[in-house]
C-alpha atoms as a PDB file:
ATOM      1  CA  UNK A   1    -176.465   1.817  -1.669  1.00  0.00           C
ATOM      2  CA  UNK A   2    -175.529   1.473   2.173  1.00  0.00           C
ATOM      3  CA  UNK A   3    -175.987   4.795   3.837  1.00  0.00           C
ATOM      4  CA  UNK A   4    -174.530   4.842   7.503  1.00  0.00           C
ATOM      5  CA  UNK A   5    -176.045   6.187  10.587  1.00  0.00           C
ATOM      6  CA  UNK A   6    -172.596   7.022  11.892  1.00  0.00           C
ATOM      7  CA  UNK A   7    -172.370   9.738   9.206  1.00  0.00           C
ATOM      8  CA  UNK A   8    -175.922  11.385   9.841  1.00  0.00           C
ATOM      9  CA  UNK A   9    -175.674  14.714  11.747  1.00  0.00           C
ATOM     10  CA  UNK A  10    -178.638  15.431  14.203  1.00  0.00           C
ATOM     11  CA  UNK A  11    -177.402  18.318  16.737  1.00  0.00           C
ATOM     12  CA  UNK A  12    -174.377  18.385  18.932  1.00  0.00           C
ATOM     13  CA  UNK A  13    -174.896  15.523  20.661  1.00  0.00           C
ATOM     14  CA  UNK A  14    -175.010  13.338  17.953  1.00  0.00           C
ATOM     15  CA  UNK A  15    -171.661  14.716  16.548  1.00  0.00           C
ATOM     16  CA  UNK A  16    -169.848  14.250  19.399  1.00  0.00           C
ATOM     17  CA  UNK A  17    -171.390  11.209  19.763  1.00  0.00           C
ATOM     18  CA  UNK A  18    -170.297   9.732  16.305  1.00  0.00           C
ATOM     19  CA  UNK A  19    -166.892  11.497  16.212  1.00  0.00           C
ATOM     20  CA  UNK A  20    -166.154   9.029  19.560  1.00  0.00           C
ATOM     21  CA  UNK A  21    -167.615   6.280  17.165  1.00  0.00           C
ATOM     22  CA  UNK A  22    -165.440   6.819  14.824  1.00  0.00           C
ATOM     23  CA  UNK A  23    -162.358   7.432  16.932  1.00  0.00           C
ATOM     24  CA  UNK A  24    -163.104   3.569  18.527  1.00  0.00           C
ATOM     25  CA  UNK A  25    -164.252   2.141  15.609  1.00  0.00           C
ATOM     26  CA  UNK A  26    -162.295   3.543  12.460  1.00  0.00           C
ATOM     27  CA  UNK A  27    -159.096   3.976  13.941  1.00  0.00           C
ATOM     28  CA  UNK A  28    -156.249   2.500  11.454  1.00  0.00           C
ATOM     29  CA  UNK A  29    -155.406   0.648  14.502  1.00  0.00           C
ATOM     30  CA  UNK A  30    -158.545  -0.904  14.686  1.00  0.00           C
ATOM     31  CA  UNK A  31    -159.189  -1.823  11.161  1.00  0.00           C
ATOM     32  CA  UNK A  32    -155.249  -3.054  11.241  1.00  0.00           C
ATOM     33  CA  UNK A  33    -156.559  -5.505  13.792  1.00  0.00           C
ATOM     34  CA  UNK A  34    -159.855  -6.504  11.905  1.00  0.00           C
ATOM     35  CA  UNK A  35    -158.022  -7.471   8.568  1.00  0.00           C
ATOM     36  CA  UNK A  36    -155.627  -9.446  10.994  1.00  0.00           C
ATOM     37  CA  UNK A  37    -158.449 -11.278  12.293  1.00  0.00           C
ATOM     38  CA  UNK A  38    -159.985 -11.994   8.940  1.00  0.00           C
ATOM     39  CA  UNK A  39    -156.489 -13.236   7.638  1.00  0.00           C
ATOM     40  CA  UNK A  40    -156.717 -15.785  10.378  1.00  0.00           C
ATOM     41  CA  UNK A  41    -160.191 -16.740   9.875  1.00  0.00           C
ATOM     42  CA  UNK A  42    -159.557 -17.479   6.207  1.00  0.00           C
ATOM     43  CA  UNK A  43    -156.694 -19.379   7.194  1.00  0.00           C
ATOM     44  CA  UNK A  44    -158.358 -21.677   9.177  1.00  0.00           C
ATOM     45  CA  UNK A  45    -160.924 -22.049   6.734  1.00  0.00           C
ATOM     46  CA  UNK A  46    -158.865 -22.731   4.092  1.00  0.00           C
ATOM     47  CA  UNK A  47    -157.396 -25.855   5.962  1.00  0.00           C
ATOM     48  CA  UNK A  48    -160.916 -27.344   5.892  1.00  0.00           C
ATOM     49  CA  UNK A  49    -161.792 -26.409   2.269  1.00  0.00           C
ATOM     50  CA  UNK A  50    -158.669 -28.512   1.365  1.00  0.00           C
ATOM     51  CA  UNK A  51    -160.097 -31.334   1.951  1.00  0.00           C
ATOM     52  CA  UNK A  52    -163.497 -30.555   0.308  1.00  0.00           C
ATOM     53  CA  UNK A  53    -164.552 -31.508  -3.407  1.00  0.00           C
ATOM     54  CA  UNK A  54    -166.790 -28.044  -4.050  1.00  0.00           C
ATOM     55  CA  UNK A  55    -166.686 -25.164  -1.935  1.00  0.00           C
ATOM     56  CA  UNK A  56    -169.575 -23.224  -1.708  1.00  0.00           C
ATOM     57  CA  UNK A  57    -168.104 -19.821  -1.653  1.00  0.00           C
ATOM     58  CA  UNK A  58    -170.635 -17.350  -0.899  1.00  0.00           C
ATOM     59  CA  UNK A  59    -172.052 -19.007   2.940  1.00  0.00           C
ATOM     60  CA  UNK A  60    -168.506 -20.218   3.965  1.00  0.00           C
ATOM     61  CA  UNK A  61    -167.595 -16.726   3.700  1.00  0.00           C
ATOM     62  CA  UNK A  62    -170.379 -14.655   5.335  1.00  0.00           C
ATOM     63  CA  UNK A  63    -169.975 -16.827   8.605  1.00  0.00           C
ATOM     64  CA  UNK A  64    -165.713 -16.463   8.341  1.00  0.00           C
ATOM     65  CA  UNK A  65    -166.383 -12.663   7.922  1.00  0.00           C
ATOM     66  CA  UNK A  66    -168.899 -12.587  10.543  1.00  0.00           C
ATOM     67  CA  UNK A  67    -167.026 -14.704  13.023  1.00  0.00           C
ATOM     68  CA  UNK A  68    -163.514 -12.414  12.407  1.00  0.00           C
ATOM     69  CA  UNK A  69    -166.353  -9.625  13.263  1.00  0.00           C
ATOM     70  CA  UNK A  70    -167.471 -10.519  16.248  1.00  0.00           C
ATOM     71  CA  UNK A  71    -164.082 -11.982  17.555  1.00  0.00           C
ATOM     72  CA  UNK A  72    -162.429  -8.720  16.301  1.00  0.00           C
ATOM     73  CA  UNK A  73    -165.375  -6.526  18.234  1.00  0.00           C
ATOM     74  CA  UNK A  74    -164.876  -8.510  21.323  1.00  0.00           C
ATOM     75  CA  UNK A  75    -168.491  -9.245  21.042  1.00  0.00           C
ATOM     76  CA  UNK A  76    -169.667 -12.897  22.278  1.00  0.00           C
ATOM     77  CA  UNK A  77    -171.353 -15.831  20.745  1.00  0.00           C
ATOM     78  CA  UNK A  78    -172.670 -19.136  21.119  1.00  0.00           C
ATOM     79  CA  UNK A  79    -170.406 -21.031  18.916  1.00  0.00           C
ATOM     80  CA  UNK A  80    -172.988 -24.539  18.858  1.00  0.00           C
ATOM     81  CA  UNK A  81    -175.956 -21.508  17.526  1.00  0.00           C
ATOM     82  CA  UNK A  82    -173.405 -19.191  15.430  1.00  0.00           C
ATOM     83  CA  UNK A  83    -175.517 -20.367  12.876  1.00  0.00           C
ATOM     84  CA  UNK A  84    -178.688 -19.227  13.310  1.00  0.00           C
ATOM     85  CA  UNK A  85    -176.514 -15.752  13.586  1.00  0.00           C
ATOM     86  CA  UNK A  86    -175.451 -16.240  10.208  1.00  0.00           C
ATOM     87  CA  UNK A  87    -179.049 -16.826   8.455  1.00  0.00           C
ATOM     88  CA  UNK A  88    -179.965 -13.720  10.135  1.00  0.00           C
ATOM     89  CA  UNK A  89    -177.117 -11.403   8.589  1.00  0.00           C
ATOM     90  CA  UNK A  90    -177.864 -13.160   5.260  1.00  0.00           C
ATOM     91  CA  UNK A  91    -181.548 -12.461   5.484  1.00  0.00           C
ATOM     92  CA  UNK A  92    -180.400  -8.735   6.302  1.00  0.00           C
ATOM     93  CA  UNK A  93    -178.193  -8.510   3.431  1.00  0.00           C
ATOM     94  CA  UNK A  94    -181.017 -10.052   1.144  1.00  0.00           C
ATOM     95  CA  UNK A  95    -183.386  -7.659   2.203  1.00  0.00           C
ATOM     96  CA  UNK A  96    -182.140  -4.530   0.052  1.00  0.00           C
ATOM     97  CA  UNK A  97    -184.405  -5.204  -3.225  1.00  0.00           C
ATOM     98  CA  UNK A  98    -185.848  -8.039  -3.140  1.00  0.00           C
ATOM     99  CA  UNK A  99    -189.417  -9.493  -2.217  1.00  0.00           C
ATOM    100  CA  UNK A 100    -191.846  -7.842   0.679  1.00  0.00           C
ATOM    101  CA  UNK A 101    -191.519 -11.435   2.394  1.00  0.00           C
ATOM    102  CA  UNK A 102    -187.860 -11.077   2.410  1.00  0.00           C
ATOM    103  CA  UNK A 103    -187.868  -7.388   3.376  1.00  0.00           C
ATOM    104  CA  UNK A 104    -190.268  -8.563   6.485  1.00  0.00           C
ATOM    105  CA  UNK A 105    -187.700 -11.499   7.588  1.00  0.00           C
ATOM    106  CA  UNK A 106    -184.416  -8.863   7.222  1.00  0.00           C
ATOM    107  CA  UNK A 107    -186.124  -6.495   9.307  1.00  0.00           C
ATOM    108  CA  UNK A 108    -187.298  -9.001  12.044  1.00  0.00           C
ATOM    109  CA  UNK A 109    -183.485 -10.488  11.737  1.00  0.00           C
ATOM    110  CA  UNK A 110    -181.896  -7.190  12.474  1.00  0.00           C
ATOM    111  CA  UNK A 111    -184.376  -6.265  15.133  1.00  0.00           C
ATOM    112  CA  UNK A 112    -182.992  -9.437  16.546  1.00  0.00           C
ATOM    113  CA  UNK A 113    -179.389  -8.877  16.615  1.00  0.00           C
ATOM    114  CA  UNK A 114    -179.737  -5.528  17.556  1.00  0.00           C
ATOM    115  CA  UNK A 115    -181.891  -6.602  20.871  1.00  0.00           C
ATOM    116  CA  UNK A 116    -178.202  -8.718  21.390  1.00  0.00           C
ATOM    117  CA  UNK A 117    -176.259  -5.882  20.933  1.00  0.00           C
ATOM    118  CA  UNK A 118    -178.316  -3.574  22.879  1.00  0.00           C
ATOM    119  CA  UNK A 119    -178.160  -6.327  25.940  1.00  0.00           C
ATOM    120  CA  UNK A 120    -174.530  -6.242  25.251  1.00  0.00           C
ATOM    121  CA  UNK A 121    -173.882  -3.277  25.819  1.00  0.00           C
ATOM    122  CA  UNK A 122    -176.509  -2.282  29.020  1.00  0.00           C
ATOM    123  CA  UNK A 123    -173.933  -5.193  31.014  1.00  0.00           C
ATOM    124  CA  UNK A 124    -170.834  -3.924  29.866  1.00  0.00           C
ATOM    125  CA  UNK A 125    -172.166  -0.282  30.988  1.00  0.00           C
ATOM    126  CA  UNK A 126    -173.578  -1.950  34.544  1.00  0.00           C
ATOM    127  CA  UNK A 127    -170.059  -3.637  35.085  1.00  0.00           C
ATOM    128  CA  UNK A 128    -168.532  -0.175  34.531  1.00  0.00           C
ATOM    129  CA  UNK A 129    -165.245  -1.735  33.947  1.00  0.00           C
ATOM    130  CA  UNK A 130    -163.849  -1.442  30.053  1.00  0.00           C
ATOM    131  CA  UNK A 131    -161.888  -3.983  28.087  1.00  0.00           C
ATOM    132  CA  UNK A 132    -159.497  -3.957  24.776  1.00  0.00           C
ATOM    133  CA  UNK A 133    -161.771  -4.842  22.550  1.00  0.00           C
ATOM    134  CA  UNK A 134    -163.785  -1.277  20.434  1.00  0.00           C
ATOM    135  CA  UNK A 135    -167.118  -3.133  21.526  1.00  0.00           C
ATOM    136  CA  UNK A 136    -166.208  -2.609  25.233  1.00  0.00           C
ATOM    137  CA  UNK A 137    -164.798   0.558  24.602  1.00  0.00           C
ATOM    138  CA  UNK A 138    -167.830   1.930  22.657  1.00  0.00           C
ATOM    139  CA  UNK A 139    -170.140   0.757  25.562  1.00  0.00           C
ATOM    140  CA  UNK A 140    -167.916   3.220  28.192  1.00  0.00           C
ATOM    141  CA  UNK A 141    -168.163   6.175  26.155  1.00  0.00           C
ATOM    142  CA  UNK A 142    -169.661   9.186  28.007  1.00  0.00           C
ATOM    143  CA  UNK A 143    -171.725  12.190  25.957  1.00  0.00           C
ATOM    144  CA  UNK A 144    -171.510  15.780  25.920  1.00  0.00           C
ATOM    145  CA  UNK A 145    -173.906  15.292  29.576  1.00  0.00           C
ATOM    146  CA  UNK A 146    -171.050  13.083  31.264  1.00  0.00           C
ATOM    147  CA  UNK A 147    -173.427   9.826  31.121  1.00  0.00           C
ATOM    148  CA  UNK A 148    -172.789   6.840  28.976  1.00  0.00           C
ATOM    149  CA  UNK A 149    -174.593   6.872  25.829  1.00  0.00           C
ATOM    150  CA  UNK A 150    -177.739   4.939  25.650  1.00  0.00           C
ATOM    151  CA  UNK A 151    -177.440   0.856  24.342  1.00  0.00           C
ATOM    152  CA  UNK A 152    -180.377   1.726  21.922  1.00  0.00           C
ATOM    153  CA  UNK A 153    -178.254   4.662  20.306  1.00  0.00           C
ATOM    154  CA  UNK A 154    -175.114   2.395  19.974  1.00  0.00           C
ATOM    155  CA  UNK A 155    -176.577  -0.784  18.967  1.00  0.00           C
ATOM    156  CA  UNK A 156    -177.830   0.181  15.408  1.00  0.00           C
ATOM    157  CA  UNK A 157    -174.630   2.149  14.835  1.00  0.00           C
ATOM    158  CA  UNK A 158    -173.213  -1.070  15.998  1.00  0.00           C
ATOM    159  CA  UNK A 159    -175.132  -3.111  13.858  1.00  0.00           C
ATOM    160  CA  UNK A 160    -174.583  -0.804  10.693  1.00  0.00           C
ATOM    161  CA  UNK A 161    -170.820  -1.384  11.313  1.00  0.00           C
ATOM    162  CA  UNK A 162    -171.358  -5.092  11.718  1.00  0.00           C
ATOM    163  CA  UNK A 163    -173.442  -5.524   8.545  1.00  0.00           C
ATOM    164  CA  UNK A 164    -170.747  -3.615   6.357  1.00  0.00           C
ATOM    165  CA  UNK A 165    -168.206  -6.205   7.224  1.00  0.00           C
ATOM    166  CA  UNK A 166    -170.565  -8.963   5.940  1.00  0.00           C
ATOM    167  CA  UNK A 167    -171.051  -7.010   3.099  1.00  0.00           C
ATOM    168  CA  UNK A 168    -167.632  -8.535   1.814  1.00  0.00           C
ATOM    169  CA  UNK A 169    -169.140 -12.004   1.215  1.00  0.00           C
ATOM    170  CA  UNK A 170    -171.504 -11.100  -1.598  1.00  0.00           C
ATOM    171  CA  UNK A 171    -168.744  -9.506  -3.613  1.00  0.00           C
ATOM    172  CA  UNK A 172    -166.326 -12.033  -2.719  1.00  0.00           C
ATOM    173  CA  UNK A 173    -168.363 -14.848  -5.528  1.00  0.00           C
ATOM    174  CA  UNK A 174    -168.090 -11.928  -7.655  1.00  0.00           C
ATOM    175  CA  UNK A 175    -164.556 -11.240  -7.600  1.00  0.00           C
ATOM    176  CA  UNK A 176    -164.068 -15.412  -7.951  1.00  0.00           C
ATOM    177  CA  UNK A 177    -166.477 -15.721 -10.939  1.00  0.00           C
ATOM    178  CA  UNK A 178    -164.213 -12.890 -12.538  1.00  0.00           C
ATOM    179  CA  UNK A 179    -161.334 -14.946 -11.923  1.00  0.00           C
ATOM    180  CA  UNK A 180    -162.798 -18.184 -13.150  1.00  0.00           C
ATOM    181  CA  UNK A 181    -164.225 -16.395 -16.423  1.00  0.00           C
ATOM    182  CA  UNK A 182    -161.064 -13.799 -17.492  1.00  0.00           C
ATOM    183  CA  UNK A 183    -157.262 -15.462 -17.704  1.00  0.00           C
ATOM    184  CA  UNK A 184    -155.872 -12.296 -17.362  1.00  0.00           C
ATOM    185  CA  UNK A 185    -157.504 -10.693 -14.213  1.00  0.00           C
ATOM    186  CA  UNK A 186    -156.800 -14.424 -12.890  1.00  0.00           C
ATOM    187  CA  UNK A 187    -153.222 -14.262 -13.385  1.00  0.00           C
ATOM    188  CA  UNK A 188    -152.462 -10.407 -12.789  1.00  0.00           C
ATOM    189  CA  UNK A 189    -154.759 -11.235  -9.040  1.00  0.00           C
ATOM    190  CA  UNK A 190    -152.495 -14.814  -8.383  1.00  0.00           C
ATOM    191  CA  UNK A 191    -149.304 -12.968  -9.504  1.00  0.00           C
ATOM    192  CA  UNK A 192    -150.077 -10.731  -6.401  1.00  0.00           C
ATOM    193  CA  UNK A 193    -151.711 -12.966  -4.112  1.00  0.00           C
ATOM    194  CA  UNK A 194    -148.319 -15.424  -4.700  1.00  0.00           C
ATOM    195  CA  UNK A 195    -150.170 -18.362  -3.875  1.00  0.00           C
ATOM    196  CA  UNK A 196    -149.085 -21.946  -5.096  1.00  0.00           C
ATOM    197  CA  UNK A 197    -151.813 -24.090  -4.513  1.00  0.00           C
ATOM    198  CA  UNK A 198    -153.577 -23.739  -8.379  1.00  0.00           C
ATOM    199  CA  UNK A 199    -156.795 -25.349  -6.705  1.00  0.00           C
ATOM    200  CA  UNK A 200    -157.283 -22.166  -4.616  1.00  0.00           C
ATOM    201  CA  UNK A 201    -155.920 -19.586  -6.474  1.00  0.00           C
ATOM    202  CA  UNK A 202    -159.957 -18.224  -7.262  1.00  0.00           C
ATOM    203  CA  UNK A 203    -160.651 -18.436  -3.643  1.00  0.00           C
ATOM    204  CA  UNK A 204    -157.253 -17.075  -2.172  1.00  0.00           C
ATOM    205  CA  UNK A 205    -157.408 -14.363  -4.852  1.00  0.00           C
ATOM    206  CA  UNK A 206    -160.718 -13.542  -4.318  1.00  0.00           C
ATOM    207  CA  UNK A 207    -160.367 -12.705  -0.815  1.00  0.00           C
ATOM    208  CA  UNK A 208    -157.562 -10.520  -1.502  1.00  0.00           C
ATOM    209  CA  UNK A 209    -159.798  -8.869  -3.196  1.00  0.00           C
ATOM    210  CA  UNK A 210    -162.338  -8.793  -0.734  1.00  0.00           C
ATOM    211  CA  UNK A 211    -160.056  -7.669   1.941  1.00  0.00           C
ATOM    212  CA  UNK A 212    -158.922  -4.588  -0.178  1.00  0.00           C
ATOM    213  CA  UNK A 213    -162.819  -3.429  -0.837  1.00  0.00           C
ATOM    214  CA  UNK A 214    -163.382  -3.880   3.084  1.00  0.00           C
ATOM    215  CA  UNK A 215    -160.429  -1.822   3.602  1.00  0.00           C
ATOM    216  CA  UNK A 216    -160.697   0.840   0.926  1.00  0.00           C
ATOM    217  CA  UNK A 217    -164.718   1.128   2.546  1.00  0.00           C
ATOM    218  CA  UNK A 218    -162.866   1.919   5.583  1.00  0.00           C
ATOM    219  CA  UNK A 219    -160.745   4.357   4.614  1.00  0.00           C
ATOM    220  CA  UNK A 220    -163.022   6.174   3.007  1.00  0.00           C
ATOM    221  CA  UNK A 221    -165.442   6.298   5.595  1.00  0.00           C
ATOM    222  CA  UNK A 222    -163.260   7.507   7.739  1.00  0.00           C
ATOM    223  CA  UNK A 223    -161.868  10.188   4.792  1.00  0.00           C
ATOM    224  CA  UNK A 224    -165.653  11.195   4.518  1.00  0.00           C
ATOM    225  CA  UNK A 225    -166.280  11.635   8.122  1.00  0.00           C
ATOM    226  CA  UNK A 226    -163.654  14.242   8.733  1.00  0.00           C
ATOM    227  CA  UNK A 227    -166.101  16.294   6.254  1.00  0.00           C
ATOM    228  CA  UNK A 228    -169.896  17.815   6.677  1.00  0.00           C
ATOM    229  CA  UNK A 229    -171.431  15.155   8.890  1.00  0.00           C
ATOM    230  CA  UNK A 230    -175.067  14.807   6.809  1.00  0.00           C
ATOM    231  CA  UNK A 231    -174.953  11.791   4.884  1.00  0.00           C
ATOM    232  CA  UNK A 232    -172.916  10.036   2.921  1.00  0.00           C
ATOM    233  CA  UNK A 233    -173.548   7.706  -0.006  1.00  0.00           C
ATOM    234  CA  UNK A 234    -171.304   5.051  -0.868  1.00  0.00           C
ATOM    235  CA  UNK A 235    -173.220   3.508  -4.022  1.00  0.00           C
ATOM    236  CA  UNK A 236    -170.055   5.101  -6.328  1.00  0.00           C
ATOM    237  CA  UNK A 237    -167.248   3.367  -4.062  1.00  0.00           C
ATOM    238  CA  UNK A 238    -169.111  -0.164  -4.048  1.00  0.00           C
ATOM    239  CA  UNK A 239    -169.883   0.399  -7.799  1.00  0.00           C
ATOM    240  CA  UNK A 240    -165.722   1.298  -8.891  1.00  0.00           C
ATOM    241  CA  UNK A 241    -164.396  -1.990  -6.669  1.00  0.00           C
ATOM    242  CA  UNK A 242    -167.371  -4.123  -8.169  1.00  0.00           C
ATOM    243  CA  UNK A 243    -165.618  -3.206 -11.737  1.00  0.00           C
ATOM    244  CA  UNK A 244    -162.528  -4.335 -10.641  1.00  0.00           C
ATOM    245  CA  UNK A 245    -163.583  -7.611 -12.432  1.00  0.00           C
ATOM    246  CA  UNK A 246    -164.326  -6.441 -15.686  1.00  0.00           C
ATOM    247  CA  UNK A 247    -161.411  -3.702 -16.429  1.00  0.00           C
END
């Protein structure tokens, strides 16, 4: 279950406040820019997992999705420590039901990044001087009391965002497993995929299918946002593109 913090209503200020969010953030334009980052990432990728015997699929993909993230959020990174960024988002995903230990190190991981994105954003704000990317936009957006709206507000709405991408990578093994395990749902996926490299048709296929859960999350945030602003659970959304598999 992955309830967002964008979608929580708390006063007129807050609603303004997310519905500029959401303007930067879910725009078609922006999530048309996000999948063509991705599609690049996995291309690149792919070039390297050519030349490998056994690909494991679930870690090459967190840090290819997190990487199109950040790139796509203009937000920057130390590419010789990008991964120590990635153990942290896995530890965060891993944190949702399992072990108190694990709970512990996902809370101390996201407590981490956002401290990055919080710093992030208190320079951009300083520099007063906005880019292209929606990371640099979001830091120059002004409240309902004309000043910009505090790092510590944006950074775990931020984050939230951030962690939702990820979120593509654990159903990704899924989706290939499916593949692997069901002839049909293989061959109806490839048939629309059109790939013609046999060896990665699981992988290729699966991120096709990745790509349209990201994007159908998306949209329907952004359907459900135009509603009551309270909260919004998407355990039923995740749940019908986790079937996909087994129809």
């Amino acid at each position: 279950m992955t309830d967002l913090p964008i979608f929580r209503g708390r006063g007129t200020h807050r609603l303004h406040t997310d519905s500029l969010l959401i303007d930067e953030v879910l725009s078609d334009q922006a999530v048309d820019d996000y999948l063509r980052e991705l599609e690049m990432q996995w291309e690149v990728q792919t070039l390297h997992w050519v030349r490998q015997d056994v690909v494991e699929l679930y870690p090459e993909v967190l840090e290819l999705t997190i990487r199109a993230a950040y790139n796509w959020a203009g937000i920057p990174y130390s590419t010789r420590r990008f991964g120590f960024r990635v153990g942290r988002y896995r530890r965060i995903l891993r944190e949702r039901g399992s072990s108190r230990w694990n709970q512990i190190k996902g809370i101390w991981s996201r407590w981490h990044e956002e401290r990055k994105l919080r710093r992030f954003f208190a320079r951009a704000q300083s520099k007063k001087r906005g880019g292209h990317f929606p990371a640099e936009r979001l830091a120059l957006l002004v409240g309902l009391d004309g000043r910009y709206i505090d790092p510590a507000r944006l950074a775990p709405v931020m984050m939230d965002f951030l962690k939702s991408l990820a979120e593509v990578s654990v159903f990704i093994p899924f989706a290939a497993q499916s593949m692997r395990i069901d002839d049909e749902f293989r061959h109806d996926v490839n048939w629309e995929v059109g790939t013609g490299r046999p060896r990665h048709d699981i992988i290729s296929g699966a991120m096709n299918l990745g790509v349209k859960y990201l994007t159908d999350r998306l949209v329907y945030d952004v359907s459900m946002s135009k509603g009551p602003v309270e909260k919004v659970n998407l355990k039923h959304v995740e749940r019908r593109i986790f079937s996909v598999g087994h129809r």
